[in-house]
C-alpha atoms as a PDB file:
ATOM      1  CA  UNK A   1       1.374   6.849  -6.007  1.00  0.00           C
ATOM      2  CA  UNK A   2       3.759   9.926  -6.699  1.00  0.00           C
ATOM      3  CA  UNK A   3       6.792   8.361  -7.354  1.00  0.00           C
ATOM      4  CA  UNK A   4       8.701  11.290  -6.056  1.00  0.00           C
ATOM      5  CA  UNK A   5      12.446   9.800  -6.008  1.00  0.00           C
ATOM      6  CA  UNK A   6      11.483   9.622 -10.088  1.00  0.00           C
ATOM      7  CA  UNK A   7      10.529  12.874 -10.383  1.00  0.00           C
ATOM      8  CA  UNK A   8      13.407  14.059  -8.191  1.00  0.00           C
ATOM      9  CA  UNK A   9      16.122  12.630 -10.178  1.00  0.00           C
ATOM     10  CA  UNK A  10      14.331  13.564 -13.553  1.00  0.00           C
ATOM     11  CA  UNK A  11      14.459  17.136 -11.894  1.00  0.00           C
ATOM     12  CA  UNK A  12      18.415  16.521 -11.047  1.00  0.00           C
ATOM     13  CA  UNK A  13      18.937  14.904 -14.976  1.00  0.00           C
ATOM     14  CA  UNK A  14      17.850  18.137 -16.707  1.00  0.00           C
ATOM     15  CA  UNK A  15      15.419  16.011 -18.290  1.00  0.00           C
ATOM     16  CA  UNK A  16      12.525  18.177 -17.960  1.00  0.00           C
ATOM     17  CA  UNK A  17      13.755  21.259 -19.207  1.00  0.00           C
ATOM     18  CA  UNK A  18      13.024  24.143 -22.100  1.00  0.00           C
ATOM     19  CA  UNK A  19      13.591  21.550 -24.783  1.00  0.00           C
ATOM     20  CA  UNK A  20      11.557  19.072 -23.070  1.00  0.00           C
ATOM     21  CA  UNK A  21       8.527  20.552 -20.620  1.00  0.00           C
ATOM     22  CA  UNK A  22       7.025  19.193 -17.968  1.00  0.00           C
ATOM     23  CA  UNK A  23       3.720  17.077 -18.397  1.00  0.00           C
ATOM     24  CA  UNK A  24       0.927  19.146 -17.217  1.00  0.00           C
ATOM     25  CA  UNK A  25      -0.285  16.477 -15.089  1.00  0.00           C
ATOM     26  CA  UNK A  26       2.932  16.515 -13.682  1.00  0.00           C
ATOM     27  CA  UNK A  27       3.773  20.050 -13.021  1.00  0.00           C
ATOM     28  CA  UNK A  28       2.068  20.187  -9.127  1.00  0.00           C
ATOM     29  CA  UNK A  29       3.882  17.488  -8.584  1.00  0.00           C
ATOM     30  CA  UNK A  30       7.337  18.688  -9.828  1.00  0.00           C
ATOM     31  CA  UNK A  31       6.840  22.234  -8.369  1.00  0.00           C
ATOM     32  CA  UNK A  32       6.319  20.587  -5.299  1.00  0.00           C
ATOM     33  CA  UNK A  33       9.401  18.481  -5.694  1.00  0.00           C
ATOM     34  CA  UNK A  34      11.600  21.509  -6.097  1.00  0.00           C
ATOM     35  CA  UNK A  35      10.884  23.405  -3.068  1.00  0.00           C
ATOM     36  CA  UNK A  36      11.784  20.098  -1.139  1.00  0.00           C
ATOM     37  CA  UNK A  37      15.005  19.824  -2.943  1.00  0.00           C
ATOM     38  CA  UNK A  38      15.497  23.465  -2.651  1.00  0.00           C
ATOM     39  CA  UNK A  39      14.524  23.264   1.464  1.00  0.00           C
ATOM     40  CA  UNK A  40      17.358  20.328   1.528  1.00  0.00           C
ATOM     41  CA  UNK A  41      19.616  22.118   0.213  1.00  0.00           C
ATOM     42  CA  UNK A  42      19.653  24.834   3.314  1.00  0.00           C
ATOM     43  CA  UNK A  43      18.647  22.457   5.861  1.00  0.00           C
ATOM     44  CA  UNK A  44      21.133  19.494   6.611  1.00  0.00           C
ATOM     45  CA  UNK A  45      18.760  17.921   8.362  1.00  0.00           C
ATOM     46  CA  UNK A  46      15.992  17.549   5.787  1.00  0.00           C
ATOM     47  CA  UNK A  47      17.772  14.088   4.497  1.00  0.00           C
ATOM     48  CA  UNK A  48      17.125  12.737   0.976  1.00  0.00           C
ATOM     49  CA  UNK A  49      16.811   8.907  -0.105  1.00  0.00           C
ATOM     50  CA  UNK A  50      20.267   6.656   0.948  1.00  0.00           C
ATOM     51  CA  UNK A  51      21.699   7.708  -2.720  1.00  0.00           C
ATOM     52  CA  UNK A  52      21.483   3.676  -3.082  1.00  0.00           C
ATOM     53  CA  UNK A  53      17.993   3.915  -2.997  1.00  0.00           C
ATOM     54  CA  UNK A  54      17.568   7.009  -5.068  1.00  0.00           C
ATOM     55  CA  UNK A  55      19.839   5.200  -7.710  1.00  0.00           C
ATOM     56  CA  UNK A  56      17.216   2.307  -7.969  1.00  0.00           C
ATOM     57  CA  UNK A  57      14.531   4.371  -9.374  1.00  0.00           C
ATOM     58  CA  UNK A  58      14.469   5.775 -13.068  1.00  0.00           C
ATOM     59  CA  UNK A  59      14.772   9.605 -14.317  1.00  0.00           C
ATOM     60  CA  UNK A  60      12.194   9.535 -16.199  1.00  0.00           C
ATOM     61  CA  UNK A  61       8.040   8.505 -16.650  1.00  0.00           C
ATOM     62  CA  UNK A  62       5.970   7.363 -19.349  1.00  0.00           C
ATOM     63  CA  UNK A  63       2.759   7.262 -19.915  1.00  0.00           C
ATOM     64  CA  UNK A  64       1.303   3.978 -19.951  1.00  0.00           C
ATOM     65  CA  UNK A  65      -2.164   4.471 -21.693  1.00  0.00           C
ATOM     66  CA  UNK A  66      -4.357   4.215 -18.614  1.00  0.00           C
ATOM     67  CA  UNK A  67      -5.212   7.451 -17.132  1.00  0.00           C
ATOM     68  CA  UNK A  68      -6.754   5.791 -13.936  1.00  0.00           C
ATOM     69  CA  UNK A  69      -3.429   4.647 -12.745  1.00  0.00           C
ATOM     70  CA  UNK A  70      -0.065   6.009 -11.827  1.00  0.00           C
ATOM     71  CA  UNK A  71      -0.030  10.611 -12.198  1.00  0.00           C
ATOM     72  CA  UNK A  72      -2.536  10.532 -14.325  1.00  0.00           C
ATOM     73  CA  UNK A  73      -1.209   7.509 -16.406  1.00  0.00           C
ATOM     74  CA  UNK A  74       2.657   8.739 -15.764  1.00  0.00           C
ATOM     75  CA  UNK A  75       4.363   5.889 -14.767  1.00  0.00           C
ATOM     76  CA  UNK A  76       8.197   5.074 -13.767  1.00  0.00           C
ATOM     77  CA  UNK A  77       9.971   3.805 -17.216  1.00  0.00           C
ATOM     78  CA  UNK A  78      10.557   0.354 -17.033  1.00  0.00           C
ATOM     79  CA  UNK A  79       7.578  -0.608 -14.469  1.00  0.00           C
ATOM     80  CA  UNK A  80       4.787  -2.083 -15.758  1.00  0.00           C
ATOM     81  CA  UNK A  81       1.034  -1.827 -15.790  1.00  0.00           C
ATOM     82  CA  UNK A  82      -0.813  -5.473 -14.486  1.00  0.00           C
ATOM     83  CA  UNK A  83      -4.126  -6.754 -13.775  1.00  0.00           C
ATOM     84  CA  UNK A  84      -4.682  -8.359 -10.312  1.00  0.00           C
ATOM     85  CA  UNK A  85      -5.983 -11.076 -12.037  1.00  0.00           C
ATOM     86  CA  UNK A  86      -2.458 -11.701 -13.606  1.00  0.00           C
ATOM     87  CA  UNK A  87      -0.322 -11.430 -10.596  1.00  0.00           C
ATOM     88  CA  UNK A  88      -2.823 -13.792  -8.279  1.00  0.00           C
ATOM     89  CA  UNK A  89      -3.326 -17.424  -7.858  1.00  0.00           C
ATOM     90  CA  UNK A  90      -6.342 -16.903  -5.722  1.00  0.00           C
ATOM     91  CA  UNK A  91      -8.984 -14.222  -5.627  1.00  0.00           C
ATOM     92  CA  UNK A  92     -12.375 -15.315  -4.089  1.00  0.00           C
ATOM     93  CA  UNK A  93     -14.723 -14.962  -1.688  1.00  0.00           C
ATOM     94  CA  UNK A  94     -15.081 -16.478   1.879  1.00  0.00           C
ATOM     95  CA  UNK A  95     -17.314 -19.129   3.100  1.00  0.00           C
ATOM     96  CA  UNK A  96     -20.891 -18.425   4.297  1.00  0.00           C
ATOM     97  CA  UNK A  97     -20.346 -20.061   7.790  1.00  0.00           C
ATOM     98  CA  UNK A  98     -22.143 -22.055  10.506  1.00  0.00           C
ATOM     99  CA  UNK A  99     -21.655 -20.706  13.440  1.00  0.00           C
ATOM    100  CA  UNK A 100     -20.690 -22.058  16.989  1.00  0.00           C
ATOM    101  CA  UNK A 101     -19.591 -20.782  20.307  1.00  0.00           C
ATOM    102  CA  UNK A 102     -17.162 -23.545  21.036  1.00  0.00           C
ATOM    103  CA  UNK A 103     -14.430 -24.901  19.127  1.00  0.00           C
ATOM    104  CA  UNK A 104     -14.435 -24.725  15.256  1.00  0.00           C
ATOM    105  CA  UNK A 105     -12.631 -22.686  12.838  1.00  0.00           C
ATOM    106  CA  UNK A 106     -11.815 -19.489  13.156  1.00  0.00           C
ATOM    107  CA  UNK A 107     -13.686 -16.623  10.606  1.00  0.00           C
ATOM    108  CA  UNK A 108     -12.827 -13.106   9.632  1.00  0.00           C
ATOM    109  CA  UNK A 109     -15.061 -11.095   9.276  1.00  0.00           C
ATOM    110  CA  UNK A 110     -15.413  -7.312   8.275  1.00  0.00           C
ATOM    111  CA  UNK A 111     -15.460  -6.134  11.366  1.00  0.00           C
ATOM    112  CA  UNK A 112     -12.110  -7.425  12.113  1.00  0.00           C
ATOM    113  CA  UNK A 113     -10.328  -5.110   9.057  1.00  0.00           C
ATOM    114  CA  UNK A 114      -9.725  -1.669  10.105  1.00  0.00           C
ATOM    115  CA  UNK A 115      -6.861  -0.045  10.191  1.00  0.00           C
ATOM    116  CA  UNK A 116      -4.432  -1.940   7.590  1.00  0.00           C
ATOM    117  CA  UNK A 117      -4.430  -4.321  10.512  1.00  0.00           C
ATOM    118  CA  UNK A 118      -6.739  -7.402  11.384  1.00  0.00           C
ATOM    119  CA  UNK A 119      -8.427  -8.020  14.897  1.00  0.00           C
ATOM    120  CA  UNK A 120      -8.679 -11.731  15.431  1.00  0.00           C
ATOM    121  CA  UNK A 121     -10.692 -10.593  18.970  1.00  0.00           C
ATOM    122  CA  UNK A 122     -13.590  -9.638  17.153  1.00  0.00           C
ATOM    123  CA  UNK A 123     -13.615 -12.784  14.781  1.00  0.00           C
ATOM    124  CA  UNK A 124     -16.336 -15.864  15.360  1.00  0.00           C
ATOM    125  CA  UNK A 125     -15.465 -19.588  14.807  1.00  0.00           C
ATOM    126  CA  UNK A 126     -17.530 -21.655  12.156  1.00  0.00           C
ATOM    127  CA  UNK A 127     -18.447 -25.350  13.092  1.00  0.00           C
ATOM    128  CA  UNK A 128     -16.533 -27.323  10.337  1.00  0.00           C
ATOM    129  CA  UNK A 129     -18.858 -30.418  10.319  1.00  0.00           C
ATOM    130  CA  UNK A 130     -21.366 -27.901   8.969  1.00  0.00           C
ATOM    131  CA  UNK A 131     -19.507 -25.901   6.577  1.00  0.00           C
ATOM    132  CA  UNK A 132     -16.180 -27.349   4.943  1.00  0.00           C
ATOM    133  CA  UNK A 133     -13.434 -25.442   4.966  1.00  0.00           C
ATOM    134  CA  UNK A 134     -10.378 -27.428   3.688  1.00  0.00           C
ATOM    135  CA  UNK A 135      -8.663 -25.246   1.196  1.00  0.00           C
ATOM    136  CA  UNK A 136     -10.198 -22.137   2.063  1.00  0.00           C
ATOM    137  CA  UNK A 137      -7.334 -21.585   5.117  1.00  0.00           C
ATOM    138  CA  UNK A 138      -5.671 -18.441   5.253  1.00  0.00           C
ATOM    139  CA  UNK A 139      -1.753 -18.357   4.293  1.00  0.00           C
ATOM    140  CA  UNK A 140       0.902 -15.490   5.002  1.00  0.00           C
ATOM    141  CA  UNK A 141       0.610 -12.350   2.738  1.00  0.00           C
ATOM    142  CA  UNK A 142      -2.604 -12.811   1.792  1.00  0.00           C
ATOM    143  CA  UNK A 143      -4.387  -9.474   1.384  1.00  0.00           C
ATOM    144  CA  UNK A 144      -8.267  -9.326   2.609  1.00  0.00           C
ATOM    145  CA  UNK A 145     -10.294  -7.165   0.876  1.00  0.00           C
ATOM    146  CA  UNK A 146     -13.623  -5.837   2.649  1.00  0.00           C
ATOM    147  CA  UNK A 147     -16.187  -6.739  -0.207  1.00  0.00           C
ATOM    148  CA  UNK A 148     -19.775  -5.356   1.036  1.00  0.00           C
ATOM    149  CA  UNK A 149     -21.216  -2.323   2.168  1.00  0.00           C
ATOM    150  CA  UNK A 150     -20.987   1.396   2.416  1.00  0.00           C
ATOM    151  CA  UNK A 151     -18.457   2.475   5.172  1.00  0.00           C
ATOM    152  CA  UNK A 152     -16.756  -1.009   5.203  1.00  0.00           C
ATOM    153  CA  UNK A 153     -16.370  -1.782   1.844  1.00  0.00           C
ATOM    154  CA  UNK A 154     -12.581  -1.236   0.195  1.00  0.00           C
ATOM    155  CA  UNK A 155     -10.831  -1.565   3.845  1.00  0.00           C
ATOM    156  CA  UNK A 156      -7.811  -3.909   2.902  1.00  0.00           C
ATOM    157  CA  UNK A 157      -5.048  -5.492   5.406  1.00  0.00           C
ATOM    158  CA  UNK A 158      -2.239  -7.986   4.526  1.00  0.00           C
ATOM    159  CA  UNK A 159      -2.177 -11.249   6.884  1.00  0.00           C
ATOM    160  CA  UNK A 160       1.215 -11.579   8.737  1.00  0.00           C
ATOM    161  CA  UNK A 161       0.556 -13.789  10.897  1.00  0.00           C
ATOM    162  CA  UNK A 162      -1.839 -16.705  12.002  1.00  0.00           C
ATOM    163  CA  UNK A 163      -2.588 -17.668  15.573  1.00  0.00           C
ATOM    164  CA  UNK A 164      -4.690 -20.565  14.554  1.00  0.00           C
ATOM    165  CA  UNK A 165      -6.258 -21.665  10.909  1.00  0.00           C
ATOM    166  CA  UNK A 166      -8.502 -19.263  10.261  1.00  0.00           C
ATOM    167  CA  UNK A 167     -10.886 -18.488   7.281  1.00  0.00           C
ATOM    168  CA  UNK A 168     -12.796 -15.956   6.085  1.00  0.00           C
ATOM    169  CA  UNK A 169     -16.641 -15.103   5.512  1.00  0.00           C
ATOM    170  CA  UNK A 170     -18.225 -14.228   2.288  1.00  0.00           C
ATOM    171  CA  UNK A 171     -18.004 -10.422   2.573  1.00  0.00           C
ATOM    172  CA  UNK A 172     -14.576 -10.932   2.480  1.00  0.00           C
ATOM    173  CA  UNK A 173     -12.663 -11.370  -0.578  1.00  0.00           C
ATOM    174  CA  UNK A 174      -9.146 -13.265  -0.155  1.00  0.00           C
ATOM    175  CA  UNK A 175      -6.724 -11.744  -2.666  1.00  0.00           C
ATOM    176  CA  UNK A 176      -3.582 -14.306  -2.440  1.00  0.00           C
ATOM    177  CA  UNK A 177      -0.438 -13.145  -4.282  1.00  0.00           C
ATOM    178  CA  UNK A 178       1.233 -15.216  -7.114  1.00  0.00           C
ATOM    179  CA  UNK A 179       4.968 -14.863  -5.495  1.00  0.00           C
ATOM    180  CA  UNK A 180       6.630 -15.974  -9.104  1.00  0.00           C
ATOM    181  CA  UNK A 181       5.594 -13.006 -10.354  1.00  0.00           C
ATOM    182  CA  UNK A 182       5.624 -10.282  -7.271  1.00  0.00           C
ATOM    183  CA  UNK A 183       6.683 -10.985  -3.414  1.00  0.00           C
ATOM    184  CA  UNK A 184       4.381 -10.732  -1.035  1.00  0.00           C
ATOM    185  CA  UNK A 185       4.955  -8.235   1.371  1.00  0.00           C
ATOM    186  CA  UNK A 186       5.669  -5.460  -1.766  1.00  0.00           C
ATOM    187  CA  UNK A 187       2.309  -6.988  -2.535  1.00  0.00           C
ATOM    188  CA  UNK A 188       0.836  -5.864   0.319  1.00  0.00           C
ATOM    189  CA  UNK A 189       2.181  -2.254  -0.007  1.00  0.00           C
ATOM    190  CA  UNK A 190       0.979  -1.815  -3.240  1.00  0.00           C
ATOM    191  CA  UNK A 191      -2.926  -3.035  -2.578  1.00  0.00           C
ATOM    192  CA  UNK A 192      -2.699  -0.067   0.361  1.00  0.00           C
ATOM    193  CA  UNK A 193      -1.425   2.057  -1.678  1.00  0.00           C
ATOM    194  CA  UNK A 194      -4.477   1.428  -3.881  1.00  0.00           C
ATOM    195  CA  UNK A 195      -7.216   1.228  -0.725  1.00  0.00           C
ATOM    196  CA  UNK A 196      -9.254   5.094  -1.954  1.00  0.00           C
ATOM    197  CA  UNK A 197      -9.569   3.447  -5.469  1.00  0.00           C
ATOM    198  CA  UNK A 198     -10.849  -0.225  -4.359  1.00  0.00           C
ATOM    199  CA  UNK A 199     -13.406   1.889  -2.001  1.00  0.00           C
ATOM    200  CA  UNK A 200     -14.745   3.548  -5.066  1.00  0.00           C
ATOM    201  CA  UNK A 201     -15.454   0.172  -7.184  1.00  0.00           C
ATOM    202  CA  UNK A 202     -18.365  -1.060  -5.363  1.00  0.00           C
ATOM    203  CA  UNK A 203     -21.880  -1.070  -7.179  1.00  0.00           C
ATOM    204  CA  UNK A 204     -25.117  -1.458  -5.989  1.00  0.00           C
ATOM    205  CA  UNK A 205     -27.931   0.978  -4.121  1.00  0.00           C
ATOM    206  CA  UNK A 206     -27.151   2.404  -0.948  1.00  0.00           C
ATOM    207  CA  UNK A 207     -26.697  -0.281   1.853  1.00  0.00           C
ATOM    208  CA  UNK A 208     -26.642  -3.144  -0.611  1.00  0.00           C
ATOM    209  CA  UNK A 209     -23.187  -2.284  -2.176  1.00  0.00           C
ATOM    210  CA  UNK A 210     -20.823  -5.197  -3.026  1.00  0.00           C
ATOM    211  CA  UNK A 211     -16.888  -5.474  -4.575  1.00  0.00           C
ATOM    212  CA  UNK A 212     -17.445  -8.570  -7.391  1.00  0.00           C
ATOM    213  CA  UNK A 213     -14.478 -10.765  -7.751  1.00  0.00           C
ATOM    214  CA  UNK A 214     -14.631  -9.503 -11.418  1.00  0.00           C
ATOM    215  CA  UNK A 215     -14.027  -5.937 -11.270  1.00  0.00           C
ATOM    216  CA  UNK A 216     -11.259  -6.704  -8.092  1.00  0.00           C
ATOM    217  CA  UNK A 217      -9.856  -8.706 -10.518  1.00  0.00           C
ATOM    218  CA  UNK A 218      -9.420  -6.390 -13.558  1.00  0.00           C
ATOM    219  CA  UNK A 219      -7.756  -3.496 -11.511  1.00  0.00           C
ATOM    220  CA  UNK A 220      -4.709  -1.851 -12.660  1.00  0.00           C
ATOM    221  CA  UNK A 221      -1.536  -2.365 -10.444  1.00  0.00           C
ATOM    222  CA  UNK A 222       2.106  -0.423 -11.328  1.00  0.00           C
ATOM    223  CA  UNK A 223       4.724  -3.082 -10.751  1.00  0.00           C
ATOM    224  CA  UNK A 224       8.268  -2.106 -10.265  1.00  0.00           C
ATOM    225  CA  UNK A 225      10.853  -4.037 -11.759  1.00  0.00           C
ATOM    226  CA  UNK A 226      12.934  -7.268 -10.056  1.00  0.00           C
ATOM    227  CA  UNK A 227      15.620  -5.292  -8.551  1.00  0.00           C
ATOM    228  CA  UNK A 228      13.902  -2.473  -6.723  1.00  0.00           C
ATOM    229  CA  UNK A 229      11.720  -5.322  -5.310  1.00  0.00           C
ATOM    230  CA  UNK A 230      14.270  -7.653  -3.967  1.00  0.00           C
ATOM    231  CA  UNK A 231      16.063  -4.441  -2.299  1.00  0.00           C
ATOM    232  CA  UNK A 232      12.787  -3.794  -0.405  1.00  0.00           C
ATOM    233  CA  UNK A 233      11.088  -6.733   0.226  1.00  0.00           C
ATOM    234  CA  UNK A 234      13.273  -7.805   3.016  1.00  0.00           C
ATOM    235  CA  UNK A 235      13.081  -4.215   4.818  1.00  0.00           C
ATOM    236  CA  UNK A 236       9.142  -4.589   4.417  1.00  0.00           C
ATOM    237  CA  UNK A 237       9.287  -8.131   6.043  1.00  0.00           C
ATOM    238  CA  UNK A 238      10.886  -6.812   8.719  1.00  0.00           C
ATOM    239  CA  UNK A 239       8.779  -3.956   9.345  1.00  0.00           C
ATOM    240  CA  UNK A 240       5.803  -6.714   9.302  1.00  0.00           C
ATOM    241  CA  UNK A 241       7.413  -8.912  11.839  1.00  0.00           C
ATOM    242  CA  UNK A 242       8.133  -6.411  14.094  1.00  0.00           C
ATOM    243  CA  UNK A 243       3.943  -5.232  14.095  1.00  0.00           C
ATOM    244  CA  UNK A 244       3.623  -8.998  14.538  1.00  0.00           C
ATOM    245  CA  UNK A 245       5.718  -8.663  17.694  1.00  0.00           C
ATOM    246  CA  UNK A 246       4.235  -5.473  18.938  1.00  0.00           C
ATOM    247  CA  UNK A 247       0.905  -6.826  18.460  1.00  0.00           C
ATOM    248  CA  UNK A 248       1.684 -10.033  20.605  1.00  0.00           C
ATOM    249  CA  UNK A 249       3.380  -7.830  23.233  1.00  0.00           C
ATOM    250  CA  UNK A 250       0.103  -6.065  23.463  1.00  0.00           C
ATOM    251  CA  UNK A 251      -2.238  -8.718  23.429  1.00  0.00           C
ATOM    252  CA  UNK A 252      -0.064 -10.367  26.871  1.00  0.00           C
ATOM    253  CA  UNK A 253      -0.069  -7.130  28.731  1.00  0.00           C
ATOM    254  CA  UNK A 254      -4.128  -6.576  27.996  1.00  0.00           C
ATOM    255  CA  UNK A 255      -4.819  -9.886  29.354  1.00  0.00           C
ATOM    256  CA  UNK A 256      -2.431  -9.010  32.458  1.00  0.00           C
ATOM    257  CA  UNK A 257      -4.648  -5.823  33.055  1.00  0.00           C
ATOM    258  CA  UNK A 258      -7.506  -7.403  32.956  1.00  0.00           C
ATOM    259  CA  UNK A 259      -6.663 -10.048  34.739  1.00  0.00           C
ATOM    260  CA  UNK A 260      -5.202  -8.043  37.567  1.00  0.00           C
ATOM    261  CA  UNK A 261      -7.523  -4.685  37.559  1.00  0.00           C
ATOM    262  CA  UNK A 262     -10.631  -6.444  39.169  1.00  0.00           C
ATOM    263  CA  UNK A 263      -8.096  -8.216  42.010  1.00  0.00           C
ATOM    264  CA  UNK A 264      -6.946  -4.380  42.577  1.00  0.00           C
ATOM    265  CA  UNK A 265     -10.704  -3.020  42.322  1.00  0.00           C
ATOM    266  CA  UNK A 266     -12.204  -5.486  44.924  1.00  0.00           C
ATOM    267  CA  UNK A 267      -8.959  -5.697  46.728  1.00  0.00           C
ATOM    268  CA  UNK A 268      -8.234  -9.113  46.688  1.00  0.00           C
ATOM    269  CA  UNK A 269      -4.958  -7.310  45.805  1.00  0.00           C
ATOM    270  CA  UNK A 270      -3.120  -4.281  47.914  1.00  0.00           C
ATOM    271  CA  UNK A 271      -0.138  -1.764  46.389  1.00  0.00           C
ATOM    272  CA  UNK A 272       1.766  -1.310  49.188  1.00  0.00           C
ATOM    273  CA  UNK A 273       5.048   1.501  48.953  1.00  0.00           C
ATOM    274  CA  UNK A 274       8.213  -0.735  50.474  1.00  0.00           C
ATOM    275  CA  UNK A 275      11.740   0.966  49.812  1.00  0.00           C
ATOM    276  CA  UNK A 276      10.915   3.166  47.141  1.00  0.00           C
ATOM    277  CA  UNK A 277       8.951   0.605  45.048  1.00  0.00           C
ATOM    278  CA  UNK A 278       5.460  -0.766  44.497  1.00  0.00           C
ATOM    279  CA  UNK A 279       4.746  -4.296  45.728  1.00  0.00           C
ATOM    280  CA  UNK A 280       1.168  -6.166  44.254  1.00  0.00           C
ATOM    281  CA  UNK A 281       0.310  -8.837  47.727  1.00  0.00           C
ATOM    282  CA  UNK A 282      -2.441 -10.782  47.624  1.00  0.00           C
ATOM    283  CA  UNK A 283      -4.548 -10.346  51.323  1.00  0.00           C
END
């Protein structure tokens, strides 16, 4: 995270100045910050923040004691440092399923996380006679952490929505957000934001390399405080529900191509040109 909109109004509060430097670990970032404010200034149409939004955010960092979060430890004043074990209800591992071709229970599997985004094409179904799944199901907002090997391991996606109950296997781990204490879809941002570092836990030798519940559990989050969540959880939700959409939209219009591009191919179907305007007739 760089928490620009702090830096910018610590910048705009004088409160970095020759009686009070600059952190070095924060003087890229604050250069930086000043040629963009500068670049505003000359170009109307280089917008800032809504000055409601800028408003939300403090004008100044701390340092929070923990160097592997945050700028180096710097940290908004008045957000917090948590453990995903603290702001969870559930963080676990999937079930080790038995598979069938017909039927059963939808699983997730690696595979299907790329992206930020889930593919529920490339999932398999587990036979639930053979492998129990009830209360392992899949709810909104839960974030899926890919939990084994190099290349795949770290990739994380938020569920928003849920054709069917669905599970997942046991190189996924289900991460499920305790909403008393941080709402979901803020959630969500904030394990993204932290994909590179989650990539970098795994341990093992090469090929063999796993996430363990345990060390998932013990990473460092930044939580922002009640008000700047409430004023953008909503705007996230939406931005989810549209994807949703789009997604669904998608999904129709592939099945309509490939239901109709082998009736064009073989010609079972014709496009014939009638007043200015294409006309699919079946022969």
């Amino acid at each position: 995270m760089d928490f620009d909109p702090v830096i910018d109004n610590a910048l705009a509060a004088g409160n970095w100045n020759a009686s009070r430097t600059i952190p070095d670990e924060l003087q890229a970032r604050a250069k930086v910050r000043k040629k963009v404010i500068a670049e505003r200034a000359n170009n109307p149409k280089l917008k800032p923040l809504p000055e409601d939004i800028q408003q939300l955010f403090p004008s100044e960092l701390e340092h929070c004691g923990d160097d592997s979060i945050g700028i180096a430890g710097w940290i908004p004043k008045g957000w917090r440092n948590s453990t995903l074990a603290e702001v969870t209800t559930e963080l676990r591992r999937g079930i080790s399923p038995k598979y069938t071709e017909e039927g059963g229970i939808q699983v997730i599997n690696q595979k299907c996380i790329r992206n930020h985004e889930i593919n529920f094409t490339l999932c398999r179904r587990n036979n639930p006679e053979l492998r129990k799944v009830v209360g392992k199901e899949l709810l909104i907002g839960d974030v899926l952490v890919n939990s084994t090997g190099v290349g795949t391991l770290g990739r994380v996606a938020q569920v928003h929505n849920l054709p069917e109950p669905t599970v997942v296997d046991s190189h996924v781990t289900v991460v499920r957000p305790d909403v008393e204490k941080i709402l979901m879809y803020t959630f969500g941002q904030l394990m993204l934001a932290n994909e590179q570092r989650i990539e970098a836990l795994g341990e093992g030798s090469t090929g063999q390399t796993e996430l363990s519940r345990k060390i998932l559990s013990e990473q460092k989050i930044v939580l922002p405080p009640v008000n700047i969540v409430t004023k953008i959880e909503d705007t996230l939700k939406s931005y989810s529900d549209k994807q949703v959409n789009n997604r669904i939209q998608i999904a129709s219009l592939e099945k309509l191509r490939d239901t109709l591009l082998p009736k064009l191919i073989s010609g079972e179907f014709q496009i014939l040109q009638a007043h200015s305007r294409s006309e699919a007739v079946a022969k």
